[in-house]
PDB file of N, CA and C in Angstrom:
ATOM      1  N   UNK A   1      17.947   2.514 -11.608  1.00  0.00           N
ATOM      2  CA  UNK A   1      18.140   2.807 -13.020  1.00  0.00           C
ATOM      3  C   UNK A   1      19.566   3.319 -13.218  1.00  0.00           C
ATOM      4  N   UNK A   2      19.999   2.836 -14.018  1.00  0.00           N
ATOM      5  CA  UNK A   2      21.483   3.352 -14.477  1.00  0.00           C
ATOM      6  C   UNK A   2      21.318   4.585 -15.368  1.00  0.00           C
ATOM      7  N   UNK A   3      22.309   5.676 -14.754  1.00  0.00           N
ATOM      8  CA  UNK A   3      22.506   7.169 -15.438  1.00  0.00           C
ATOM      9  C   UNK A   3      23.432   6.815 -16.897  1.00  0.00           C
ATOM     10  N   UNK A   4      22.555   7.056 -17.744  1.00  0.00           N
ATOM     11  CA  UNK A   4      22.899   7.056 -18.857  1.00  0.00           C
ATOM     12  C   UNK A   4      22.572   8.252 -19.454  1.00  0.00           C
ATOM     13  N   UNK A   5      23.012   9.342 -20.964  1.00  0.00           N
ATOM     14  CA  UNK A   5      23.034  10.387 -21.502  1.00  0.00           C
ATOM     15  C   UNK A   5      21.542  10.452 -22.186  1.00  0.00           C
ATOM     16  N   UNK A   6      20.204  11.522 -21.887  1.00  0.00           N
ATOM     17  CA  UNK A   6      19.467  11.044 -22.632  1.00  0.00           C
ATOM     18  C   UNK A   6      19.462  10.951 -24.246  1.00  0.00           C
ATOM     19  N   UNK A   7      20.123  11.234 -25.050  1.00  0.00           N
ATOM     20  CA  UNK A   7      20.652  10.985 -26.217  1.00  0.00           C
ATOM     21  C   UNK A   7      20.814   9.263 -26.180  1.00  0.00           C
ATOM     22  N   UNK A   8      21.536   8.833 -25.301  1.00  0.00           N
ATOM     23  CA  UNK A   8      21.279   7.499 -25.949  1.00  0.00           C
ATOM     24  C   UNK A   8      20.527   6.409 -25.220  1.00  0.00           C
ATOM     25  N   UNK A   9      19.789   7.081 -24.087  1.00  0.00           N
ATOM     26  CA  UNK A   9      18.318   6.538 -24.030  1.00  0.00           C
ATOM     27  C   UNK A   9      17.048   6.766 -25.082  1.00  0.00           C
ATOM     28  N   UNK A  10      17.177   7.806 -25.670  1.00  0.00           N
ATOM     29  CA  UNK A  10      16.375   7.841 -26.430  1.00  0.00           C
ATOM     30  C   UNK A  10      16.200   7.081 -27.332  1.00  0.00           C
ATOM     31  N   UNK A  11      17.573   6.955 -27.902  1.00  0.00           N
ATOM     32  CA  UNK A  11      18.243   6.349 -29.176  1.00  0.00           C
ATOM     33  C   UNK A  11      17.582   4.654 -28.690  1.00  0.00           C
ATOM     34  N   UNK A  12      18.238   3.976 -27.478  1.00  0.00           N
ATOM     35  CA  UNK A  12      17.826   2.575 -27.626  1.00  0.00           C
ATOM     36  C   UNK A  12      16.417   2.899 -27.501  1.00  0.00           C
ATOM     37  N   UNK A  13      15.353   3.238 -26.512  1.00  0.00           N
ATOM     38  CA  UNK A  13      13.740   3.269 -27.007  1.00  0.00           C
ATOM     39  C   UNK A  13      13.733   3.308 -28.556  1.00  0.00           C
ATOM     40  N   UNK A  14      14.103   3.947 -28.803  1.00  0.00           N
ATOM     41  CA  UNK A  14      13.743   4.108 -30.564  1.00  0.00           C
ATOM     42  C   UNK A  14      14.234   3.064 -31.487  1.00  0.00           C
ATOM     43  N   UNK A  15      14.773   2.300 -30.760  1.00  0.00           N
ATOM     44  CA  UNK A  15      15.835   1.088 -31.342  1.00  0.00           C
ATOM     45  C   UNK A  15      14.775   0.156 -31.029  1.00  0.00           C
ATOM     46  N   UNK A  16      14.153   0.079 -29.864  1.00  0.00           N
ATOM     47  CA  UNK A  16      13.012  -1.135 -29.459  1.00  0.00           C
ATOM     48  C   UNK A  16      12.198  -0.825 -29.702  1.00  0.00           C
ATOM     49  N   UNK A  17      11.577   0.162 -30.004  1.00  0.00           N
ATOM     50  CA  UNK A  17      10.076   0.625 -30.371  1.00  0.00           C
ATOM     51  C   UNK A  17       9.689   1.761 -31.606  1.00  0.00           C
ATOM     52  N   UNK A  18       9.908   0.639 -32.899  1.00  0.00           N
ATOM     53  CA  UNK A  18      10.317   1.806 -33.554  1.00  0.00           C
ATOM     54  C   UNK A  18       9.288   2.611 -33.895  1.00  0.00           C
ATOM     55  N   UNK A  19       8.367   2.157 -33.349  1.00  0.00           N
ATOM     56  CA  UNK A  19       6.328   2.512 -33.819  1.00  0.00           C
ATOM     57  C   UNK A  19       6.477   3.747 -33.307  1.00  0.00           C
ATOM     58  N   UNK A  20       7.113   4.377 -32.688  1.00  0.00           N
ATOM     59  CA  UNK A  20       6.749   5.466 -31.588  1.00  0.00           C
ATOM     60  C   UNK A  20       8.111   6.763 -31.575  1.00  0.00           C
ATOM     61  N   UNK A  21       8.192   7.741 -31.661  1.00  0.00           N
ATOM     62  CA  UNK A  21       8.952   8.770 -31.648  1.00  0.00           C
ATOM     63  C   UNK A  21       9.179   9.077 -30.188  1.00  0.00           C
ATOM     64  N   UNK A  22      10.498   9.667 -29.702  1.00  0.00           N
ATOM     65  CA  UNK A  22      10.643   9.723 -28.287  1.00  0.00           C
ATOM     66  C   UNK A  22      11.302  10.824 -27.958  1.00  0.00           C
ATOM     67  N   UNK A  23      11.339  11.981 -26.753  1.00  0.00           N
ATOM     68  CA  UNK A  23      11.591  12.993 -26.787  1.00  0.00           C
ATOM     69  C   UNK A  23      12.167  13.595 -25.151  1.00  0.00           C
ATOM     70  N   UNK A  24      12.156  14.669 -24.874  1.00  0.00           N
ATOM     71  CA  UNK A  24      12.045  14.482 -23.411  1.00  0.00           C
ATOM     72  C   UNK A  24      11.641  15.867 -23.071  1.00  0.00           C
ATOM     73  N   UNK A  25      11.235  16.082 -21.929  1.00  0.00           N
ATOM     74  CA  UNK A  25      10.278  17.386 -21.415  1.00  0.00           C
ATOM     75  C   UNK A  25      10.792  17.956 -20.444  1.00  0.00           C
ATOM     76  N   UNK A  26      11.342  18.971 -20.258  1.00  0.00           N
ATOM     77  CA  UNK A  26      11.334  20.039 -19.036  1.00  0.00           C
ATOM     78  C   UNK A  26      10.576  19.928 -17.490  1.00  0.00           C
ATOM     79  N   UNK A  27      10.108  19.618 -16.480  1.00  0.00           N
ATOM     80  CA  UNK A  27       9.183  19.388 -16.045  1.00  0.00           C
ATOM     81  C   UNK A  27       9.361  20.456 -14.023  1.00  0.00           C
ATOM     82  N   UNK A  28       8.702  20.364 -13.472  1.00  0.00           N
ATOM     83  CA  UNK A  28       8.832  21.197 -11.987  1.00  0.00           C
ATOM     84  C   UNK A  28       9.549  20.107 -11.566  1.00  0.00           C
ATOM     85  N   UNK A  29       9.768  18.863 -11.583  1.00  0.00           N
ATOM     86  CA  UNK A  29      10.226  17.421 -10.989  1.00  0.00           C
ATOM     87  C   UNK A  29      11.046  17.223 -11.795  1.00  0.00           C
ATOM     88  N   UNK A  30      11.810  17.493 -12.669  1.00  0.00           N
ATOM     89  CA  UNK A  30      13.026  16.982 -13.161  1.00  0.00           C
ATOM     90  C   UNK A  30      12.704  16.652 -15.112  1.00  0.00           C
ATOM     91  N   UNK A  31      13.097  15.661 -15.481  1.00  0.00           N
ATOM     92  CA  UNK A  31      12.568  15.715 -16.841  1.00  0.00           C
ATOM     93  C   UNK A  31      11.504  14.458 -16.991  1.00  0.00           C
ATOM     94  N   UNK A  32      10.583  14.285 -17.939  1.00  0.00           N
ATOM     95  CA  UNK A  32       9.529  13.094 -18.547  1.00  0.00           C
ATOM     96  C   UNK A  32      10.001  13.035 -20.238  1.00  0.00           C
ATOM     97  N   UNK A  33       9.803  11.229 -19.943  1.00  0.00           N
ATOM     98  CA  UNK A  33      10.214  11.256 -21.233  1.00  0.00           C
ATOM     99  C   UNK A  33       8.709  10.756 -21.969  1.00  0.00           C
ATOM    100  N   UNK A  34       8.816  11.382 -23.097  1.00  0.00           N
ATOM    101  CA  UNK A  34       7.541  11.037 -24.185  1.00  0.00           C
ATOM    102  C   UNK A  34       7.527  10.553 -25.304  1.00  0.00           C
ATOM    103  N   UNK A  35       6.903   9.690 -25.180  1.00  0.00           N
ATOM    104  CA  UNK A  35       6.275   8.692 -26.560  1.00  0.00           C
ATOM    105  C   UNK A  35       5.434   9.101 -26.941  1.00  0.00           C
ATOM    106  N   UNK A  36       5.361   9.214 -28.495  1.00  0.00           N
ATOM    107  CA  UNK A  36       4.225   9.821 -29.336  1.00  0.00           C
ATOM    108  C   UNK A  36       4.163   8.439 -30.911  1.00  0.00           C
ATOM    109  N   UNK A  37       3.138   7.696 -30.708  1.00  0.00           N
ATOM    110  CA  UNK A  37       2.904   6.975 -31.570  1.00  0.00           C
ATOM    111  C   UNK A  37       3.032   8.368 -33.231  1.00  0.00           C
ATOM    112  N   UNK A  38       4.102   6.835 -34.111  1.00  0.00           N
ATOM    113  CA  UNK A  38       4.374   7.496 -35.564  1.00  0.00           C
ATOM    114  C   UNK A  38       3.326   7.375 -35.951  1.00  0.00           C
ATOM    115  N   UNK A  39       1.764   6.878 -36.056  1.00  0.00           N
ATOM    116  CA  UNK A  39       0.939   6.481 -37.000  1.00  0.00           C
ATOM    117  C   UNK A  39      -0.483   7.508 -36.498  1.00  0.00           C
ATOM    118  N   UNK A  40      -0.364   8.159 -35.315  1.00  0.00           N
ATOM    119  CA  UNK A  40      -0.693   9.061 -34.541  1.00  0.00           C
ATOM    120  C   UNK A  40      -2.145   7.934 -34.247  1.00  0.00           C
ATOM    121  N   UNK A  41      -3.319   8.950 -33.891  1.00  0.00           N
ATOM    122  CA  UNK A  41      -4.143   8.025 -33.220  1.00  0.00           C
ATOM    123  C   UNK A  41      -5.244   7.395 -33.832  1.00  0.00           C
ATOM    124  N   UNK A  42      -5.194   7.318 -35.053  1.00  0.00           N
ATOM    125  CA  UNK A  42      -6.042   6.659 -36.104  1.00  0.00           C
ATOM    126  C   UNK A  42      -5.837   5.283 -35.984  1.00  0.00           C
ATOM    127  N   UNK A  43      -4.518   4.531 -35.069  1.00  0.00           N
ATOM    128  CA  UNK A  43      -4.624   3.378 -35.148  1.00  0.00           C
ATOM    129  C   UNK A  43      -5.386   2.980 -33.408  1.00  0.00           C
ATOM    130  N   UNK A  44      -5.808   1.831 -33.025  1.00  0.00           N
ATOM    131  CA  UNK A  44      -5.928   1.192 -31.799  1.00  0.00           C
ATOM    132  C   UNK A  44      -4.886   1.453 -30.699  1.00  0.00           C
ATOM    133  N   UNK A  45      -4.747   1.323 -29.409  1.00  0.00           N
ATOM    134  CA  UNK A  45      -4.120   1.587 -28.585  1.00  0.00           C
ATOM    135  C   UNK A  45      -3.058   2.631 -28.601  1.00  0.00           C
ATOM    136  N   UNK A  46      -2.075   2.553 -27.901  1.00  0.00           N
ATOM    137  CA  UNK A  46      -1.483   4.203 -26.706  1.00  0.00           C
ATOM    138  C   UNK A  46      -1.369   4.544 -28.106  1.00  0.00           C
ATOM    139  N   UNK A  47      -1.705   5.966 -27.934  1.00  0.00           N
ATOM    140  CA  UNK A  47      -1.091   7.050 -28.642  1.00  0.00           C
ATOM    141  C   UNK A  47       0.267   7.956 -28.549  1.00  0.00           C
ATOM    142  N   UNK A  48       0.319   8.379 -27.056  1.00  0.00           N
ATOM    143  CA  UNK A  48       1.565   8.882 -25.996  1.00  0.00           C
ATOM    144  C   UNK A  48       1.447   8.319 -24.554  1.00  0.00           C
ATOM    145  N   UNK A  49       2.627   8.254 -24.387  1.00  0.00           N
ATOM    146  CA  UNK A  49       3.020   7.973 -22.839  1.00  0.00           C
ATOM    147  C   UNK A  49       4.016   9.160 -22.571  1.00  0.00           C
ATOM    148  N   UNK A  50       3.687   9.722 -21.222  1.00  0.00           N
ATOM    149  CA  UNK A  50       4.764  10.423 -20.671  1.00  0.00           C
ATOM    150  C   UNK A  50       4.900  10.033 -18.883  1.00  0.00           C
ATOM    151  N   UNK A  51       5.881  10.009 -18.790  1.00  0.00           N
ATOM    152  CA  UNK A  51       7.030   9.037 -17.395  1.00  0.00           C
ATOM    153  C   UNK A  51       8.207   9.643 -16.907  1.00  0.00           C
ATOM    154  N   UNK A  52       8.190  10.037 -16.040  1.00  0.00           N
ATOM    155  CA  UNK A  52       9.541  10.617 -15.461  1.00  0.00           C
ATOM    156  C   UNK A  52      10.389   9.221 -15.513  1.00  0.00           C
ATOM    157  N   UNK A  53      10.098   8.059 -15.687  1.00  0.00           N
ATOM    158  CA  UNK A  53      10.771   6.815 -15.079  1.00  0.00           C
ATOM    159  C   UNK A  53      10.565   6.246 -16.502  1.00  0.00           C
ATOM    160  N   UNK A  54      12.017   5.682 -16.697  1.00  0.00           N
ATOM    161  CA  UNK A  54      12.571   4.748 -18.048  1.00  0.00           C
ATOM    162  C   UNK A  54      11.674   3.474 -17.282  1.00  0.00           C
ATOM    163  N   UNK A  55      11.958   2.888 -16.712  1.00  0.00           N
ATOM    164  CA  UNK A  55      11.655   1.482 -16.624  1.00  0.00           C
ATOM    165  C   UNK A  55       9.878   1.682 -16.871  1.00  0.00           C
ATOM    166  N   UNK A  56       9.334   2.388 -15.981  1.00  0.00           N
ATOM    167  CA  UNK A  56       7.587   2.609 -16.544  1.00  0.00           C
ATOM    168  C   UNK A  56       7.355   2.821 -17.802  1.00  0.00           C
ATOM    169  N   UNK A  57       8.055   3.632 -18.593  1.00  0.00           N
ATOM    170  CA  UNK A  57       8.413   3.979 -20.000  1.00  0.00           C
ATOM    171  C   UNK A  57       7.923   2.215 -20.878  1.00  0.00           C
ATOM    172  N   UNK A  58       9.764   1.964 -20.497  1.00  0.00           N
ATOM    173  CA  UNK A  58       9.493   0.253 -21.092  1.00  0.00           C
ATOM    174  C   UNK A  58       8.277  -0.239 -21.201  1.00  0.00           C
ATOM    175  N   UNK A  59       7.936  -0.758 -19.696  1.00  0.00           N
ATOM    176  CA  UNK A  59       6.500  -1.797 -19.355  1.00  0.00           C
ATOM    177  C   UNK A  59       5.445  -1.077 -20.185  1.00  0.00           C
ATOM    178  N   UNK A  60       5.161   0.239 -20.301  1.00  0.00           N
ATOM    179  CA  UNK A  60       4.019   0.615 -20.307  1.00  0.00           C
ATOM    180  C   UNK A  60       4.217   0.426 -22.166  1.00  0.00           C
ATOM    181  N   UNK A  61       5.098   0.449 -22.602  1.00  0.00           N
ATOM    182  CA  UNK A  61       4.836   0.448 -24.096  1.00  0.00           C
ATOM    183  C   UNK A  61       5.241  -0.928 -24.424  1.00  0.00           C
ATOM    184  N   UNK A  62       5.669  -1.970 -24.130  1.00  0.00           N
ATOM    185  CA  UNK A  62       5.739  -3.712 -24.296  1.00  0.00           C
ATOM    186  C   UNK A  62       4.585  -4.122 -23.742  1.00  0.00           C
ATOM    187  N   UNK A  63       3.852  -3.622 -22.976  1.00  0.00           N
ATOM    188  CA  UNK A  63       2.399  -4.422 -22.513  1.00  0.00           C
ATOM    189  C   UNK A  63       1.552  -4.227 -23.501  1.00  0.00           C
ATOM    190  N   UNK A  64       1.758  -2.624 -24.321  1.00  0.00           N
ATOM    191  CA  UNK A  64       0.869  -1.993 -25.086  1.00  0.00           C
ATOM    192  C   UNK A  64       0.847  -2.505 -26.558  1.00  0.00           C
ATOM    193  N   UNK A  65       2.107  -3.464 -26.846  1.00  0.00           N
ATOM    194  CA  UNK A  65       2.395  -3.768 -28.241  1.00  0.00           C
ATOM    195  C   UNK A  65       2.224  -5.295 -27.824  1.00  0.00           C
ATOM    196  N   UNK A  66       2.215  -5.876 -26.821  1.00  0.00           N
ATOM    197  CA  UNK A  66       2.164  -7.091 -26.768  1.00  0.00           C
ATOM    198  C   UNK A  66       3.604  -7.778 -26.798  1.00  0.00           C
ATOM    199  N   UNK A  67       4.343  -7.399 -26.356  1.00  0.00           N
ATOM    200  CA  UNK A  67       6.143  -7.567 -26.541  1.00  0.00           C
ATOM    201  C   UNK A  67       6.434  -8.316 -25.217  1.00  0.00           C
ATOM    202  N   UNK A  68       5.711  -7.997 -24.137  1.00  0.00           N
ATOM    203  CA  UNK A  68       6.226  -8.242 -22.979  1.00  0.00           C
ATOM    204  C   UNK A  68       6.550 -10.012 -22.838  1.00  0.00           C
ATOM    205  N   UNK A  69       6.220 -10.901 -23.412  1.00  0.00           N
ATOM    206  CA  UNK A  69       6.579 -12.118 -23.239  1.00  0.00           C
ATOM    207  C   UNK A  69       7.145 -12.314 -24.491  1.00  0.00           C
ATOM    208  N   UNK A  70       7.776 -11.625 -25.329  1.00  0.00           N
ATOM    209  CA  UNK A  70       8.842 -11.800 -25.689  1.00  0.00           C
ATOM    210  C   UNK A  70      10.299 -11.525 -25.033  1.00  0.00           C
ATOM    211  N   UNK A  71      10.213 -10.568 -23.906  1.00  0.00           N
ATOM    212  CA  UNK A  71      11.295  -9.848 -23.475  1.00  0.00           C
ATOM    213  C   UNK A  71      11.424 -10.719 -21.989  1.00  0.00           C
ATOM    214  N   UNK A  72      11.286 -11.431 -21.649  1.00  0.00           N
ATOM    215  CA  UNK A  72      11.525 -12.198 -19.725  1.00  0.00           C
ATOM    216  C   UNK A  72      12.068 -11.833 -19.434  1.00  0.00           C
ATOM    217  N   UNK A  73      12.624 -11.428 -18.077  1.00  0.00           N
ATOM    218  CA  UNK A  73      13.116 -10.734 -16.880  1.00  0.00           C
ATOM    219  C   UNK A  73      13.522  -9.367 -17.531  1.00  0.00           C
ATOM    220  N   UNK A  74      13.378  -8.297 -18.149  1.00  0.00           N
ATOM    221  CA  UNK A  74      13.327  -6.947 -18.527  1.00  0.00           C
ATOM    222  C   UNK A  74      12.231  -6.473 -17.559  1.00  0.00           C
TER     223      UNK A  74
END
């Protein structure tokens, strides 16, 4: 994974997923970043994801919206 500022990791998640608010957490292991669905959990599928790891981040919320075969080799 490339070290990038989380300010503008956040910023592109929020750029690709705009369904979802994104944040990041303090943690004993370093930081997790969290997704919190905008429509909270009244709708079908994830509500939050939390991931120490951007790339799990990605997959786990493009599988969840159905995006992932829009996006190939990501």
């Amino acid at each position: 994974m490339t070290t990038i500022s989380e300010s503008a990791m956040l910023g592109a998640l929020a750029s690709e997923f705009p369904g979802y608010a994104f944040s990041t957490q303090r943690t004993w292991e370093g930081v997790s970043l969290i997704a919190v669905r905008h429509e909270g959990s009244a709708q079908p599928g994830l509500y939050v994801v939390i991931t120490p790891d951007l790339d799990e981040m990605r997959r786990t919320l493009l599988e969840s919206t159905g995006l992932e075969d829009e996006n190939p080799g990501r």
